[in-house]
N, C-alpha and C. Protein backbone atom coordinates (compact mmCIF):
# COMPACT_ATOMS: atom_id res chain seq x y z
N UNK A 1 78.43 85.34 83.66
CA UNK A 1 78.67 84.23 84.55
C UNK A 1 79.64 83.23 83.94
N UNK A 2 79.86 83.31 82.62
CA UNK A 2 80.76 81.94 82.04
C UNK A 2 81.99 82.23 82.34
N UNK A 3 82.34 84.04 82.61
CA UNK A 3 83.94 84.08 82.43
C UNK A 3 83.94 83.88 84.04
N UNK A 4 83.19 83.70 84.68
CA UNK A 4 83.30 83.75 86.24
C UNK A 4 83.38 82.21 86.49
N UNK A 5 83.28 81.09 85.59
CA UNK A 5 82.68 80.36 85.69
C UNK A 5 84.50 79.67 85.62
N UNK A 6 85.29 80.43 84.76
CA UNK A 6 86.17 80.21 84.41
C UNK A 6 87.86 80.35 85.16
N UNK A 7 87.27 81.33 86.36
CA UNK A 7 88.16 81.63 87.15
C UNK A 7 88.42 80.68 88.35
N UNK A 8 89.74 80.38 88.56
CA UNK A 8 90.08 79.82 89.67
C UNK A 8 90.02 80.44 91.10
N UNK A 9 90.15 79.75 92.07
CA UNK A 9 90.10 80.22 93.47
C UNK A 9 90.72 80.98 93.79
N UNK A 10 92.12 80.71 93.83
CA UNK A 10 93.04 82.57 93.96
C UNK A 10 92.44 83.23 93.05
N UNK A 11 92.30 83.26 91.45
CA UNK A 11 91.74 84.33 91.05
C UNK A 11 90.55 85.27 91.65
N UNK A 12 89.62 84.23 91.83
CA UNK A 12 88.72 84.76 92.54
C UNK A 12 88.85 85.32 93.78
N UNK A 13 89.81 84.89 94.90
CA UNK A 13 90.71 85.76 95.77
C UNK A 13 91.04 87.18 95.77
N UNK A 14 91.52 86.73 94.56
CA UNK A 14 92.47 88.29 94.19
C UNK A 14 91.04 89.40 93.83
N UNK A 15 90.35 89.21 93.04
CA UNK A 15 88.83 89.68 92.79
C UNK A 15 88.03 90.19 94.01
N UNK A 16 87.94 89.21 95.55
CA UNK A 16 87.14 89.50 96.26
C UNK A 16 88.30 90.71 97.30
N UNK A 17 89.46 90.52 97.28
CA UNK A 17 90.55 91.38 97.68
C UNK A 17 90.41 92.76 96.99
N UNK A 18 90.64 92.80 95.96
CA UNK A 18 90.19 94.52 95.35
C UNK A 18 89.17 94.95 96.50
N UNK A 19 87.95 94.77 96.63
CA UNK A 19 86.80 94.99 96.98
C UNK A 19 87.11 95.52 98.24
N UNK A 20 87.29 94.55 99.22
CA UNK A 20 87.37 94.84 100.75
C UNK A 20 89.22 95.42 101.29
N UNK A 21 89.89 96.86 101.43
CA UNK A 21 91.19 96.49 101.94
C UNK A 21 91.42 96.88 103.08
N UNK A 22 90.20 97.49 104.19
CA UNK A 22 90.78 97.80 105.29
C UNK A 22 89.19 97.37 106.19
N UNK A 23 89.56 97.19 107.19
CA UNK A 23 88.59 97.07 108.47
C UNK A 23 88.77 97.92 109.22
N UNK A 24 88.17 98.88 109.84
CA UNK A 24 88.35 100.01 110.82
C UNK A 24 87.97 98.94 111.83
N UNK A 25 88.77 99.56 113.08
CA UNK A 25 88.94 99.11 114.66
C UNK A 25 87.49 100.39 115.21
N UNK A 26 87.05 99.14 115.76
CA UNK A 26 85.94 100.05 117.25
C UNK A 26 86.17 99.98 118.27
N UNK A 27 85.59 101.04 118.92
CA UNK A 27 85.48 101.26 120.43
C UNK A 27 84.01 100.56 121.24
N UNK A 28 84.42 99.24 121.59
CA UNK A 28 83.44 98.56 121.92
C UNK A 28 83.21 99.54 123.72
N UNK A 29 81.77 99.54 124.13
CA UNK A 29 81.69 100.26 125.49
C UNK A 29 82.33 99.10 126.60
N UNK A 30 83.19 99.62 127.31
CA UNK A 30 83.89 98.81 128.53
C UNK A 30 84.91 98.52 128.73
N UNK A 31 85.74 98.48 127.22
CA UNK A 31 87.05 98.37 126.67
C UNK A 31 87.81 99.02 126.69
N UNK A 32 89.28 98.77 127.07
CA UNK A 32 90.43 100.27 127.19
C UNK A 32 91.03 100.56 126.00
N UNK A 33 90.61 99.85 124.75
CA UNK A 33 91.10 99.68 123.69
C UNK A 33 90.15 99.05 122.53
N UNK A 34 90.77 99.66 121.05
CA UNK A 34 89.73 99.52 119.85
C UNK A 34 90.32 97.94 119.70
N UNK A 35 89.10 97.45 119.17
CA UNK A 35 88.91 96.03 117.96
C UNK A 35 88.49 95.98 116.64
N UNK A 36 88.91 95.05 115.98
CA UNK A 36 88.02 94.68 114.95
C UNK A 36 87.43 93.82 115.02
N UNK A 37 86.03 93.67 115.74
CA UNK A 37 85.53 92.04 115.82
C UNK A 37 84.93 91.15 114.52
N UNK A 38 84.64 90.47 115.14
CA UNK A 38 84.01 89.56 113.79
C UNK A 38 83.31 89.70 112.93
N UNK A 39 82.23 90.23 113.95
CA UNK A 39 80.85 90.99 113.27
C UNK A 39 81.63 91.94 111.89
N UNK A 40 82.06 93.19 112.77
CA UNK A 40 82.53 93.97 111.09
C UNK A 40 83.39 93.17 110.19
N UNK A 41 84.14 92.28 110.16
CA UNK A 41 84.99 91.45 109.66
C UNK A 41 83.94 90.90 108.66
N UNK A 42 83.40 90.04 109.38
CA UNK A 42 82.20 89.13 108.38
C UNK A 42 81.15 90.05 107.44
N UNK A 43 81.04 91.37 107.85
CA UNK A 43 80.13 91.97 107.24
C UNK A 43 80.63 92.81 105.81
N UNK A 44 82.23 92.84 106.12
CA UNK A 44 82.82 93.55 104.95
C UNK A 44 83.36 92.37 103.85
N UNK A 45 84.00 91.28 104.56
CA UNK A 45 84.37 90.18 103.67
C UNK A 45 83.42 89.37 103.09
N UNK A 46 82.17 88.98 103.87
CA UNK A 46 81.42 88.13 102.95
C UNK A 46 81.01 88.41 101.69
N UNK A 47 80.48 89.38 101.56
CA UNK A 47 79.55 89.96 100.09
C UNK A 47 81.00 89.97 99.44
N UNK A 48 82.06 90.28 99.14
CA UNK A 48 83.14 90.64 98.66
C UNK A 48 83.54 88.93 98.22
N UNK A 49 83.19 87.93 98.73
CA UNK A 49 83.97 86.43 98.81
C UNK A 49 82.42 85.90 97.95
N UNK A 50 81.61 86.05 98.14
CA UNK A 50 80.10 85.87 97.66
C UNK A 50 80.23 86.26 96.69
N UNK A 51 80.11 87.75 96.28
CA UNK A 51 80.43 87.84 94.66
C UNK A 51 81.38 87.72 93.84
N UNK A 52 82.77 87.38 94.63
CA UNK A 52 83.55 86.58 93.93
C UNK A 52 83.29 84.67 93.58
N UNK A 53 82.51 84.60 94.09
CA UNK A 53 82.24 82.58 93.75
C UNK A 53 83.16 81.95 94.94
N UNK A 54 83.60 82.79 96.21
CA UNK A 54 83.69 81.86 97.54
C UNK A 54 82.75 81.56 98.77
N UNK A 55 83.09 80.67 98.64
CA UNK A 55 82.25 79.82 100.07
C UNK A 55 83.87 79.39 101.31
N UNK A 56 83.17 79.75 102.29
CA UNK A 56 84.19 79.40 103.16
C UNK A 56 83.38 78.63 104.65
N UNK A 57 84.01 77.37 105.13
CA UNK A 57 83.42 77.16 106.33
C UNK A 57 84.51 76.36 107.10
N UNK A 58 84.58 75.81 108.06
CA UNK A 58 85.68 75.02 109.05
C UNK A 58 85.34 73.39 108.63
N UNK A 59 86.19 73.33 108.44
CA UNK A 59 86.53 71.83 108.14
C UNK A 59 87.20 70.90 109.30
N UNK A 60 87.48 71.27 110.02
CA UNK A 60 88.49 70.87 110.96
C UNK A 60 88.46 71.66 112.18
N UNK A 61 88.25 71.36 113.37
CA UNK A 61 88.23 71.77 114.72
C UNK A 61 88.35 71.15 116.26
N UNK A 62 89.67 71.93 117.02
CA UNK A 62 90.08 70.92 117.98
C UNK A 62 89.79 72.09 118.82
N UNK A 63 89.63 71.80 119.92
CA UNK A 63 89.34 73.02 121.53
C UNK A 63 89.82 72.08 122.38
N UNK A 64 90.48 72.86 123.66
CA UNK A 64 91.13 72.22 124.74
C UNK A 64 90.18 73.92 125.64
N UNK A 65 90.20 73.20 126.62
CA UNK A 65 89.63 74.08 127.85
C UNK A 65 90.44 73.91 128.91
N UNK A 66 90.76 75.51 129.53
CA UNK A 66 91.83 75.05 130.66
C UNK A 66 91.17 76.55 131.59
N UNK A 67 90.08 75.91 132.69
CA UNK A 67 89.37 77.15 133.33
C UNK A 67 88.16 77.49 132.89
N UNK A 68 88.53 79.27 133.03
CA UNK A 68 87.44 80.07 131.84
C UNK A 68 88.23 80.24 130.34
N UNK A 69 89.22 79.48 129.88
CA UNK A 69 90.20 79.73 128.82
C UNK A 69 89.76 78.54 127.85
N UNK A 70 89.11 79.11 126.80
CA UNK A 70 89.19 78.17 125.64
C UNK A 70 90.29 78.49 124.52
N UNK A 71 90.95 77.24 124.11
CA UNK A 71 91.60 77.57 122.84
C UNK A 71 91.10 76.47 122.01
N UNK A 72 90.97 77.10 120.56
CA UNK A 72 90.69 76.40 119.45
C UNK A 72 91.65 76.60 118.38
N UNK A 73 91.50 74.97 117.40
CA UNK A 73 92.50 75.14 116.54
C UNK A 73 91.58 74.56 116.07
N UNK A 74 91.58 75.75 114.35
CA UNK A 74 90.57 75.61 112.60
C UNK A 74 91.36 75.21 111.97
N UNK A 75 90.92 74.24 111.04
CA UNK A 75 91.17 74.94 109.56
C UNK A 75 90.16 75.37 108.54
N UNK A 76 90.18 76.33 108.10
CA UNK A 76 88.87 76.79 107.40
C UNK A 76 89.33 76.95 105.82
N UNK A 77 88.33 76.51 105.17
CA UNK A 77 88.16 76.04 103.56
C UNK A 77 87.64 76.86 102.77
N UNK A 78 88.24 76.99 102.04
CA UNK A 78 87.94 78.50 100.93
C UNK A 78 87.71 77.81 99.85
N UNK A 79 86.34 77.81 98.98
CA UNK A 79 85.74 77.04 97.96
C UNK A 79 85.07 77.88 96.87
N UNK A 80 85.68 77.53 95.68
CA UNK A 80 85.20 77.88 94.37
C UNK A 80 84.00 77.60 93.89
N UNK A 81 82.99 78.19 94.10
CA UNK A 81 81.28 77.80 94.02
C UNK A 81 81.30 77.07 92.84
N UNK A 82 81.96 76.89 91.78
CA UNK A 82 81.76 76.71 90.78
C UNK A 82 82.67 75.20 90.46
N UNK A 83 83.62 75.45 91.04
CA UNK A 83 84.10 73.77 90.83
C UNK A 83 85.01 73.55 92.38
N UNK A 84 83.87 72.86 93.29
CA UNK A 84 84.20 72.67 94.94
C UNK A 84 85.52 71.57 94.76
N UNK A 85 86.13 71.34 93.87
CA UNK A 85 87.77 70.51 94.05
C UNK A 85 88.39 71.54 93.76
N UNK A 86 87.98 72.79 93.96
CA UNK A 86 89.21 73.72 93.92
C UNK A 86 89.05 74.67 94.74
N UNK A 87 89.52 74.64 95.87
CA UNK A 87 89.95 75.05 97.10
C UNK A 87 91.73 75.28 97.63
N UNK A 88 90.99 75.92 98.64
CA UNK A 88 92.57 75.81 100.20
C UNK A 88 92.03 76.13 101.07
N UNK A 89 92.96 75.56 102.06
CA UNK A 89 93.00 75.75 103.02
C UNK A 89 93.66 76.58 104.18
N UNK A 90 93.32 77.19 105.36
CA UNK A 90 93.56 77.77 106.35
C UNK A 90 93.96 77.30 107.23
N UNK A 91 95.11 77.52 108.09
CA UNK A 91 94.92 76.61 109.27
C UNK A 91 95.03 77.90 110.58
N UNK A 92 94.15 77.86 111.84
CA UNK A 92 94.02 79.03 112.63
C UNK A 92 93.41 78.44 113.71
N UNK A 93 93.69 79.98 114.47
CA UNK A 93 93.52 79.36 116.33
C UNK A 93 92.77 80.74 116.76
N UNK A 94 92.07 80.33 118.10
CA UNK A 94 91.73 81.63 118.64
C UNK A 94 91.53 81.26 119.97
N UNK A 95 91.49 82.03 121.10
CA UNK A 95 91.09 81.90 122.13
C UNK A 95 90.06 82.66 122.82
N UNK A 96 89.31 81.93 123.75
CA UNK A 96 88.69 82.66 124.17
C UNK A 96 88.20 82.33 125.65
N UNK A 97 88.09 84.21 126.03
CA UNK A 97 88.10 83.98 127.94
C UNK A 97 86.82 84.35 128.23
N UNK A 98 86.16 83.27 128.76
CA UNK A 98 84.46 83.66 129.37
C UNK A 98 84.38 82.70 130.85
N UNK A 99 83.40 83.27 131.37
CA UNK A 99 83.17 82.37 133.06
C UNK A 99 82.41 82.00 133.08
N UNK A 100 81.32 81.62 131.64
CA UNK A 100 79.83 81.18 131.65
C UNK A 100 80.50 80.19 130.09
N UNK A 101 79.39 79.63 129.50
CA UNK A 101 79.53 79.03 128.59
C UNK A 101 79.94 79.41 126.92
N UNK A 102 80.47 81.04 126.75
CA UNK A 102 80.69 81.42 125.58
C UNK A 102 82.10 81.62 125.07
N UNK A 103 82.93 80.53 125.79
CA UNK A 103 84.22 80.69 125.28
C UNK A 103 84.46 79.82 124.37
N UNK A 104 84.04 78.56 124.14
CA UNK A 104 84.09 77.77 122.85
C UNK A 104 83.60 79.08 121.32
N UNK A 105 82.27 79.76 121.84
CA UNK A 105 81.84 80.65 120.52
C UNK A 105 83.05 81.95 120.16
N UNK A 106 83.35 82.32 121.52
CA UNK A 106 84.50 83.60 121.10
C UNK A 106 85.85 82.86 120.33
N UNK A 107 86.11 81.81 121.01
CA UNK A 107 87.28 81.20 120.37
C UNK A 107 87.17 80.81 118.77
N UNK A 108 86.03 80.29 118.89
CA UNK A 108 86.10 79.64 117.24
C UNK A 108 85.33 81.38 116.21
N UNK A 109 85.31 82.42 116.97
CA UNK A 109 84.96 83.38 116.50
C UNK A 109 85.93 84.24 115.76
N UNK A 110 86.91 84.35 116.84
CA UNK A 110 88.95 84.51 116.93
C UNK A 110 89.04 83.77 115.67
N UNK A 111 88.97 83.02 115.77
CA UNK A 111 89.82 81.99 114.67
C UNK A 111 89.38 82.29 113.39
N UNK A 112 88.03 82.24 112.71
CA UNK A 112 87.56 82.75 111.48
C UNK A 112 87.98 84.03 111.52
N UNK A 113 87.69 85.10 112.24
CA UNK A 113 88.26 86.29 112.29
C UNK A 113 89.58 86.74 111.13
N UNK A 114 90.79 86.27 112.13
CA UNK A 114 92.00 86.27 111.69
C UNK A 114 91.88 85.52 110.47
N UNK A 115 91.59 84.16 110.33
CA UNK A 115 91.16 83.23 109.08
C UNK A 115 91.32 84.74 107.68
N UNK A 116 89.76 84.83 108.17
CA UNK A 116 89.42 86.10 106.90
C UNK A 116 90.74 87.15 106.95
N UNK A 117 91.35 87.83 108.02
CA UNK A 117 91.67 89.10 107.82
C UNK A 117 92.79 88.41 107.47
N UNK A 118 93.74 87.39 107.70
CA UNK A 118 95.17 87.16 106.85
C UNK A 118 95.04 86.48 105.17
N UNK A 119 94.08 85.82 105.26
CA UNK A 119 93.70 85.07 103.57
C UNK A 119 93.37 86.33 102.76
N UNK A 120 92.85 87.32 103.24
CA UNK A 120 92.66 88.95 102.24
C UNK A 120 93.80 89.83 102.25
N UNK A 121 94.58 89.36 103.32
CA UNK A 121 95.35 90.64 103.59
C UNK A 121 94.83 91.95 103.57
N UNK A 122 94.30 91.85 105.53
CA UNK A 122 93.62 93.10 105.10
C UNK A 122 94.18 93.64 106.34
N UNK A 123 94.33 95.17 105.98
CA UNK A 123 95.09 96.01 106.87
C UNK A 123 93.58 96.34 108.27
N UNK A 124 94.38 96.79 109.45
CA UNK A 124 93.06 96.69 110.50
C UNK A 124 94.05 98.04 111.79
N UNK A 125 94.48 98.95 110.63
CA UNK A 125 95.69 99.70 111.38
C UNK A 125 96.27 99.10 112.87
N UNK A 126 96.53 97.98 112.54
CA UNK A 126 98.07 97.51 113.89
C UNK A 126 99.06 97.50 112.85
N UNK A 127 100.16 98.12 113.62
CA UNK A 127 101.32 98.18 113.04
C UNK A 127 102.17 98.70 114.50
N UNK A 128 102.82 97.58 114.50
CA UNK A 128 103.93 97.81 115.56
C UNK A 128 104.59 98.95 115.90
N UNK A 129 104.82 99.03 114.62
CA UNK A 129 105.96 100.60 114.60
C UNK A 129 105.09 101.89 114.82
N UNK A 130 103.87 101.56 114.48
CA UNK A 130 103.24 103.10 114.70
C UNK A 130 102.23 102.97 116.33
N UNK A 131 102.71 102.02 116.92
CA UNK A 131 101.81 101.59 118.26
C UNK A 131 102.37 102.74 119.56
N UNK A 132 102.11 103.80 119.19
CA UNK A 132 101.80 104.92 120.51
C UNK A 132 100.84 106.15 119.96
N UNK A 133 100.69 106.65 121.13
CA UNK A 133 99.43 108.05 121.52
C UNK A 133 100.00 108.91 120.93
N UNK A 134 98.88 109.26 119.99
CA UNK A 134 99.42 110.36 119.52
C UNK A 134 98.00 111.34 119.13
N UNK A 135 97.55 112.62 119.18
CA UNK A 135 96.86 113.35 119.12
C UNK A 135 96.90 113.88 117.53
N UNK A 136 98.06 114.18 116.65
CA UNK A 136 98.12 114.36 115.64
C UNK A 136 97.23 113.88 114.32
N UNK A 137 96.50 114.97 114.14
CA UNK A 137 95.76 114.47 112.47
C UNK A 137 96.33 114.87 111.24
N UNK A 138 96.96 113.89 110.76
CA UNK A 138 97.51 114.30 108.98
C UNK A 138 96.33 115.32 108.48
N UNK A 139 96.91 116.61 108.04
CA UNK A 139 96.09 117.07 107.38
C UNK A 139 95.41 116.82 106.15
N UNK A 140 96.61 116.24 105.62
CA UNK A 140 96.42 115.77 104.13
C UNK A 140 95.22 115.20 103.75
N UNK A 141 95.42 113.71 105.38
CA UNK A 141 94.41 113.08 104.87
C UNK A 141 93.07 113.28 105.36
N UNK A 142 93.09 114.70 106.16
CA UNK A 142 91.75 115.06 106.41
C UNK A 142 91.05 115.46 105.30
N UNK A 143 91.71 116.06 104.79
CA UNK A 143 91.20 116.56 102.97
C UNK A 143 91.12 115.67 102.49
N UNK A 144 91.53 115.10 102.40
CA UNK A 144 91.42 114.02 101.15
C UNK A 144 90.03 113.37 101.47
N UNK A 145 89.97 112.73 102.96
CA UNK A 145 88.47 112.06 103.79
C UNK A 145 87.67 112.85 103.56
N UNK A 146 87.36 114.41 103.45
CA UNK A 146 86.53 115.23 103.35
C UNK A 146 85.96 115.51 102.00
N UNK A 147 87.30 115.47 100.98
CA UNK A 147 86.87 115.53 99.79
C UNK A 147 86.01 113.81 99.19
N UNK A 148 86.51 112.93 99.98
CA UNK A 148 86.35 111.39 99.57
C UNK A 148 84.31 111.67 99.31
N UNK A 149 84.17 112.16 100.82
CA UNK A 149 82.94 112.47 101.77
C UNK A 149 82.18 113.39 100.61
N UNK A 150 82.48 114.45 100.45
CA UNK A 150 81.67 115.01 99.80
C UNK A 150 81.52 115.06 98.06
N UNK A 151 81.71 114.29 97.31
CA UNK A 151 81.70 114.05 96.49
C UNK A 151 80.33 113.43 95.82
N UNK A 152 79.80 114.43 94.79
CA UNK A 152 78.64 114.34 94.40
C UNK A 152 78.81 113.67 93.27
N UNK A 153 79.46 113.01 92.27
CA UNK A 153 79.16 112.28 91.17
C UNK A 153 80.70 111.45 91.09
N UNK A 154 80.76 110.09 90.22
CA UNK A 154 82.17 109.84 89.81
C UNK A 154 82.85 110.25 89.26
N UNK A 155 82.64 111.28 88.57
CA UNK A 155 83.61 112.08 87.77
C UNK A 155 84.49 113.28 89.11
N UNK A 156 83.78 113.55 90.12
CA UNK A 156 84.67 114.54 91.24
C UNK A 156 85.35 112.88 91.97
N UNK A 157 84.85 112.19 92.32
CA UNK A 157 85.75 111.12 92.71
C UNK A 157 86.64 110.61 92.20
N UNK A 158 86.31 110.53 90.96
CA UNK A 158 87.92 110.12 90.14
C UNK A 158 89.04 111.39 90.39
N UNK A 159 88.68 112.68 90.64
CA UNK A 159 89.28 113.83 90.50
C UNK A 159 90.18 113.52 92.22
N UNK A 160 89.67 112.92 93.34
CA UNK A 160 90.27 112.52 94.19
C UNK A 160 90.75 111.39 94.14
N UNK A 161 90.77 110.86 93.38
CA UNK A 161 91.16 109.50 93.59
C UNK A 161 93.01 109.79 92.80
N UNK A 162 92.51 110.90 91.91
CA UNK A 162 94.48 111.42 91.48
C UNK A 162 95.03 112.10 92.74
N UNK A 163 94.10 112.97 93.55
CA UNK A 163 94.98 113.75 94.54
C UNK A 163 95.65 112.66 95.43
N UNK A 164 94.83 111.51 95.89
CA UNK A 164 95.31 110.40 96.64
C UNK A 164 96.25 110.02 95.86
N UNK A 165 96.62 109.41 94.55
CA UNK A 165 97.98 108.96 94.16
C UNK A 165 99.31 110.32 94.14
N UNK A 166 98.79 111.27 94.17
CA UNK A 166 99.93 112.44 94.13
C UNK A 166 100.39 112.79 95.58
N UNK A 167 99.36 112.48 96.73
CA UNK A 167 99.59 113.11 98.21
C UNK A 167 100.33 111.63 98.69
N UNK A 168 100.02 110.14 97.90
CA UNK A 168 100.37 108.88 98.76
C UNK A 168 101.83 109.11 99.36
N UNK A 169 102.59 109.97 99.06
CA UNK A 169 103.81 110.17 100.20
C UNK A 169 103.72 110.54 101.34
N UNK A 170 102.61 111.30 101.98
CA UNK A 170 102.32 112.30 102.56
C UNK A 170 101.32 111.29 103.67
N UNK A 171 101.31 110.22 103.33
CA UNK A 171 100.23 109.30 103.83
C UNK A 171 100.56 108.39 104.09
N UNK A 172 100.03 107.26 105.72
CA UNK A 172 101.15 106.17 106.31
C UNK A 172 100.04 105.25 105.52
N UNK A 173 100.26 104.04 105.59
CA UNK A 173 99.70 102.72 104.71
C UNK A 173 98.05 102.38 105.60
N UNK A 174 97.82 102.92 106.87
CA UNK A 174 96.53 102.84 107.11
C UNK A 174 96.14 103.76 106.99
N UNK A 175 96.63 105.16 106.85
CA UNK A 175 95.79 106.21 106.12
C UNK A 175 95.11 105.74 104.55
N UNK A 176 96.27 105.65 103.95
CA UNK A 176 96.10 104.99 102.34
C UNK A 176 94.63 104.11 102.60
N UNK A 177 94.92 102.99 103.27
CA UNK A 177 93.99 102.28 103.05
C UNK A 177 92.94 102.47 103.43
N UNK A 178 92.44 103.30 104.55
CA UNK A 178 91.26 103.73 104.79
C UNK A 178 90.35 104.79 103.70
N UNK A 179 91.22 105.28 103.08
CA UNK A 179 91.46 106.06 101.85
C UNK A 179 90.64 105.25 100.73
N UNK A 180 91.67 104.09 100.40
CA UNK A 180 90.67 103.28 99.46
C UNK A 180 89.66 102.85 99.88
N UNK A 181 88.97 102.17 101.29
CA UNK A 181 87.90 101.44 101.82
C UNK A 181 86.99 102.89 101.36
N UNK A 182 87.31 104.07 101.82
CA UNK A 182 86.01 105.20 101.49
C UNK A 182 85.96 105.47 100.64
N UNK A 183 87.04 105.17 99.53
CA UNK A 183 86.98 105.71 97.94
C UNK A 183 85.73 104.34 97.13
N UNK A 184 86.08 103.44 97.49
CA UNK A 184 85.25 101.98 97.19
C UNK A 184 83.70 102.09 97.56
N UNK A 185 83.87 102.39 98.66
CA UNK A 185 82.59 102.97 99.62
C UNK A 185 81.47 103.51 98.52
N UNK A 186 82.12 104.60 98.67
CA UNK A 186 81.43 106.05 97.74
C UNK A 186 81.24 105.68 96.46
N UNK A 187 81.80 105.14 95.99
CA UNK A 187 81.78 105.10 94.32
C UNK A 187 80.60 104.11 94.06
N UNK A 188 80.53 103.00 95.15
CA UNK A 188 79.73 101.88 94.85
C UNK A 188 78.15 102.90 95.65
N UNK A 189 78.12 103.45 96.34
CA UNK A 189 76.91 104.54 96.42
C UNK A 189 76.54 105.17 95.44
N UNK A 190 77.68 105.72 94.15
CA UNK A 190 77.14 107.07 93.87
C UNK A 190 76.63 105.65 92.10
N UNK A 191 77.33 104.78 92.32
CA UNK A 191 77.13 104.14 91.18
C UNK A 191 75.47 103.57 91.25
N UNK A 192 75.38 103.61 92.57
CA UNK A 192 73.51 102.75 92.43
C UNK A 192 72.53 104.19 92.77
N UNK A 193 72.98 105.47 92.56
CA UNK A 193 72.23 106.41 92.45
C UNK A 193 71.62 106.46 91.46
């Protein structure tokens, strides 16, 4: 705890960043299209910001309502458990469309959301350039997911974890990263076996 005690807020950033690098998108039922909502957002970043020594909450919040249309504007505060004058700040918006009373909660939901996924830089496969239908599965990285998957001790995971740096040509940057989220995954399983 002393050398933790010792680290600054980006450091500790950079620390809770190793941990968490991709969010997979769901298929919520009703939707014509995948998300990453909050829920998985908050569930992969917190423990990752927690055992790095961050605390994060909104400091600042404005909403304008126009209809069923809420928009909100955060700023949300990223805090060094260990010495709270050493922080930053966020500044973020979200909107949100409801016809009953839950558009103030989706909006300020939006807003932490993005908050977390740009302060980590975390990939959530959008990428402009790769935004059409396509049926095609990299083989590569089916193997690689399969081998990630079946891997009975860390010593065969480290053994994939070289095929992933030798195939990373062969692989677009949300393959990669889904790559590491299951390589992280697994290892932190096979380590509390």
């Amino acid at each position: 705890m002393e050398q933790m005690t010792a680290l600054n807020i980006h450091q500790r950033l950079a620390l809770a960043m190793k941990h968490v690098t991709y969010i997979q998108k769901e298929k919520k039922q009703g939707m014509r299209y995948s998300i990453v909502s909050h829920d998985s957002v908050t569930s992969k970043v917190r423990p990752a910001l927690l055992e790095a020594g961050i605390v994060y909450y909104p400091i600042e919040v404005q909403h304008q309502q126009s209809g069923n249309r809420t928009e909100c504007a955060m700023t949300v505060r990223f805090v060094n458990v260990d010495d709270p004058q050493d922080f930053f700040d966020v500044e973020t918006f979200g909107y949100g469309l409801d016809d009953q009373d839950k558009g103030p909660g989706k909006a300020m939901s939006y807003a932490v959301k993005y908050a977390l996924l740009k302060t980590l830089g975390l990939e959530t496969g959008d990428d402009p350039d790769e935004d059409q239908v396509t049926n095609f599965r990299n083989p590569v990285f089916a193997a690689l997911e399969l081998a990630i998957s079946m891997s009975m001790a860390t010593s065969e995971l480290e053994g994939v974890s070289m095929q992933i740096k030798e195939k990373a040509l062969h692989l677009s940057r949300s393959e990669l990263a889904t790559l590491r989220q299951m390589y992280l995954e697994k290892r932190t399983a096979l380590e509390k076996e």
